[in-house]
Protein backbone atom coordinates (compact mmCIF):
# COMPACT_ATOMS: atom_id res chain seq x y z
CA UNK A 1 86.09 20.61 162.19
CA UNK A 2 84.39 18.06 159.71
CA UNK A 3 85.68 14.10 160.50
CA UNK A 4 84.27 11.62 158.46
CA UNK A 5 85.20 7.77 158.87
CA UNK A 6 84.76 5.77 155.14
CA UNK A 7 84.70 2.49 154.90
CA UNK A 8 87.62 1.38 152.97
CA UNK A 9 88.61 4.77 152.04
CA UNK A 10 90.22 6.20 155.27
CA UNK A 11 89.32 9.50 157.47
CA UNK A 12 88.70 13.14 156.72
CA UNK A 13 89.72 15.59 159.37
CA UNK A 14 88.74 18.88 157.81
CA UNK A 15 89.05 22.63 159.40
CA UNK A 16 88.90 24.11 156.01
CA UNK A 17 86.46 24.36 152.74
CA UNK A 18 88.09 25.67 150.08
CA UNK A 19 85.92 27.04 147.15
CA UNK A 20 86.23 28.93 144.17
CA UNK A 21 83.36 31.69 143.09
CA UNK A 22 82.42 32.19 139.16
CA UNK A 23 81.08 28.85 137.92
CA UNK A 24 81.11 27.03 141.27
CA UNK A 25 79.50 29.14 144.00
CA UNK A 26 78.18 31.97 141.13
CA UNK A 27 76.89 31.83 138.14
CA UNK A 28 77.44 35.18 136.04
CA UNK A 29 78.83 36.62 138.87
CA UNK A 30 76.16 35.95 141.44
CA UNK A 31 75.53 33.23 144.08
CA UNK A 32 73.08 30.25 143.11
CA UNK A 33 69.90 30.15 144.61
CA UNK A 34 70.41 28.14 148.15
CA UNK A 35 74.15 28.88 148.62
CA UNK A 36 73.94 31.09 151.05
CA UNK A 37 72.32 29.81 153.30
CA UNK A 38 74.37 26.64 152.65
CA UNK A 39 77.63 28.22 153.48
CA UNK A 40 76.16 29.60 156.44
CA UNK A 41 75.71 26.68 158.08
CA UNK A 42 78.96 25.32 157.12
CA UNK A 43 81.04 28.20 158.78
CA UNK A 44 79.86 26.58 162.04
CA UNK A 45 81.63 23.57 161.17
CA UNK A 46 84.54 24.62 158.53
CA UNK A 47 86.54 27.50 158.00
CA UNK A 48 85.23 28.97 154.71
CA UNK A 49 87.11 30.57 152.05
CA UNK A 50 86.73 32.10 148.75
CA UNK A 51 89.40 32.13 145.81
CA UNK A 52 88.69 33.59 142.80
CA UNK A 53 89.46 35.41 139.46
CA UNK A 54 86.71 37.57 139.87
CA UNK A 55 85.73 37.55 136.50
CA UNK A 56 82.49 39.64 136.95
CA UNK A 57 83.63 41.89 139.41
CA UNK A 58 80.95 40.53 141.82
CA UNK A 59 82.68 38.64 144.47
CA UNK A 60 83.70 41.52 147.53
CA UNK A 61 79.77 42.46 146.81
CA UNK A 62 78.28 39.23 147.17
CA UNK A 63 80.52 37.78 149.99
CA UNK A 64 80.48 40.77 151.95
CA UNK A 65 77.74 39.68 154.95
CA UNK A 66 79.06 36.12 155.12
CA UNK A 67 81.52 34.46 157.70
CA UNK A 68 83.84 33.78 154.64
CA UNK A 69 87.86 34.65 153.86
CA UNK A 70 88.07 36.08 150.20
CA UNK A 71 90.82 35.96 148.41
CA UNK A 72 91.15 37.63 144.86
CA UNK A 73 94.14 36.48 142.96
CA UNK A 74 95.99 37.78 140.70
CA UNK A 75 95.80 37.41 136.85
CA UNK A 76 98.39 35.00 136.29
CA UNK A 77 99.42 31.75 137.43
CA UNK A 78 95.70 31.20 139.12
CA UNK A 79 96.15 27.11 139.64
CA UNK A 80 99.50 28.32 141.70
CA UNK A 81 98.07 30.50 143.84
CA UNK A 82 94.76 28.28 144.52
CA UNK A 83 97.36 25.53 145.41
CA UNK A 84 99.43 27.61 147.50
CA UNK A 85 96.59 28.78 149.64
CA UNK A 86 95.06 24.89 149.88
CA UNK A 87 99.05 24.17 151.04
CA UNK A 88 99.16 27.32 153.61
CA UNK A 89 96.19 25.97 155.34
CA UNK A 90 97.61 22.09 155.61
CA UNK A 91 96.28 20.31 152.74
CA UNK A 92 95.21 17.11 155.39
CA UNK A 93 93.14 19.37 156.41
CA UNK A 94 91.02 21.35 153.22
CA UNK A 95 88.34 20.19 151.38
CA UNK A 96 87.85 21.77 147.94
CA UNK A 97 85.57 22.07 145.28
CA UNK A 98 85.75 23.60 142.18
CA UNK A 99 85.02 23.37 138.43
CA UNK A 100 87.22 25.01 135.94
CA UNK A 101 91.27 24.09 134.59
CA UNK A 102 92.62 27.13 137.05
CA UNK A 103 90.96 24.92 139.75
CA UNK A 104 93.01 21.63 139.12
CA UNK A 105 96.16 21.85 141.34
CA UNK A 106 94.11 22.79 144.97
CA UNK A 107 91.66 19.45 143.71
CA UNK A 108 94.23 17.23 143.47
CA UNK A 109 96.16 18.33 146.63
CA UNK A 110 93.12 18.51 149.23
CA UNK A 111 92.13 15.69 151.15
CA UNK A 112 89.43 15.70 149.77
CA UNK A 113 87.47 17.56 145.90
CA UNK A 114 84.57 18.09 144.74
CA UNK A 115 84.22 19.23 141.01
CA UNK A 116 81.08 20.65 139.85
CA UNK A 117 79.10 21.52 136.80
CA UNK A 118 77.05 24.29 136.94
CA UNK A 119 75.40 26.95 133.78
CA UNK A 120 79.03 27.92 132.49
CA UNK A 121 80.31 23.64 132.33
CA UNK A 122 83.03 22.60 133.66
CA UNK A 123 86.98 22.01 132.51
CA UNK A 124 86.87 18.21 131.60
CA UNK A 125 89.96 16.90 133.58
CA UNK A 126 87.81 18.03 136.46
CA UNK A 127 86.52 14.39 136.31
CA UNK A 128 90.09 12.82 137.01
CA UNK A 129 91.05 15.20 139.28
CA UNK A 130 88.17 14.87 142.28
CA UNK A 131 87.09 12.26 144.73
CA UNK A 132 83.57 13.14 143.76
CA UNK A 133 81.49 15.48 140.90
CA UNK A 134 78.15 17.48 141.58
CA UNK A 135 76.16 18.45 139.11
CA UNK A 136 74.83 21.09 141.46
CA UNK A 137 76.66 23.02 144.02
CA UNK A 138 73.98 22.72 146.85
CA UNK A 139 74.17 19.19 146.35
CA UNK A 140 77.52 19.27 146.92
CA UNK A 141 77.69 21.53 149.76
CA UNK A 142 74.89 18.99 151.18
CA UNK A 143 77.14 15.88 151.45
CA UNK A 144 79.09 17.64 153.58
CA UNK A 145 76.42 18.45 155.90
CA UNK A 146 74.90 14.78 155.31
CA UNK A 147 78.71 13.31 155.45
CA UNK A 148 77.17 9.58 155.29
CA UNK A 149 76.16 10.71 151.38
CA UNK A 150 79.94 10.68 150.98
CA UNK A 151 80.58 7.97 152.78
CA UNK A 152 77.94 5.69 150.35
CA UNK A 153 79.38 7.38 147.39
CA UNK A 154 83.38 6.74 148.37
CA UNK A 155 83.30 3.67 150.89
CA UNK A 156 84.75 0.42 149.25
């Protein structure tokens, strides 16, 4: 579990992160450098999980050793099933992050979304539809082991 107090913003009571693969955690199909180890350490705190397209065919291979839940969805309908998964697990209670348009439904419902922008860019609602964008996904995956960067960045 992940709580966070912010300063004119409220509390964040997370059990679950909430990520999707190609363009977020991957880049051609295969983790960036440092995200591993990242989502290592987070499994201590969150319960990890993996949706994706699978658009390279990579995911089962490179997931396979980590303390992660993967879920491959079907072809259709993506943004449906990514929010239906963020709504099975209690949306109080997920944290998301993600960058492309089949991503925009689990951002807005999570308590709290982080959009990133990695090789492969980004969707550009993205921007309206997180509490916070990354440029880099172990930067992102770092404010929520360093939860006072969030706290700076969404305090009021």
């Amino acid at each position: 579990m992940l709580n966070i107090d912010i300063p004119g913003y409220g509390s964040i009571h997370a059990e679950h992160l909430v990520l999707d693969f190609n363009g977020t955690l991957a880049v051609d199909g295969c983790f960036a450098d440092g995200v591993i180890e990242k989502l290592n350490q987070l499994g201590n705190t969150l319960k990890v999980h993996i949706l994706t397209a699978d658009t390279y065919g990579t995911a089962e291979k490179e997931l396979r050793d980590l303390p992660v839940t993967l879920k491959i969805l079907e072809r259709s309908s993506q943004d449906r099933q990514k929010l239906d998964y963020v709504r099975s697990l209690g949306a109080g209670g997920v944290i998301a992050i993600g960058n492309g348009r089949n991503d925009i439904l689990m951002l807005k419902e999570a308590v709290l979304s982080i959009g990133v922008i990695l090789a492969e860019g980004s969707f550009s609602r993205i921007i309206d539809s997180c509490h916070v964008i990354c440029t880099d996904i172990n930067d992102a995956l770092s404010l929520l082991m360093n939860p006072k960067r969030l706290t700076a960045t969404l305090r009021n």
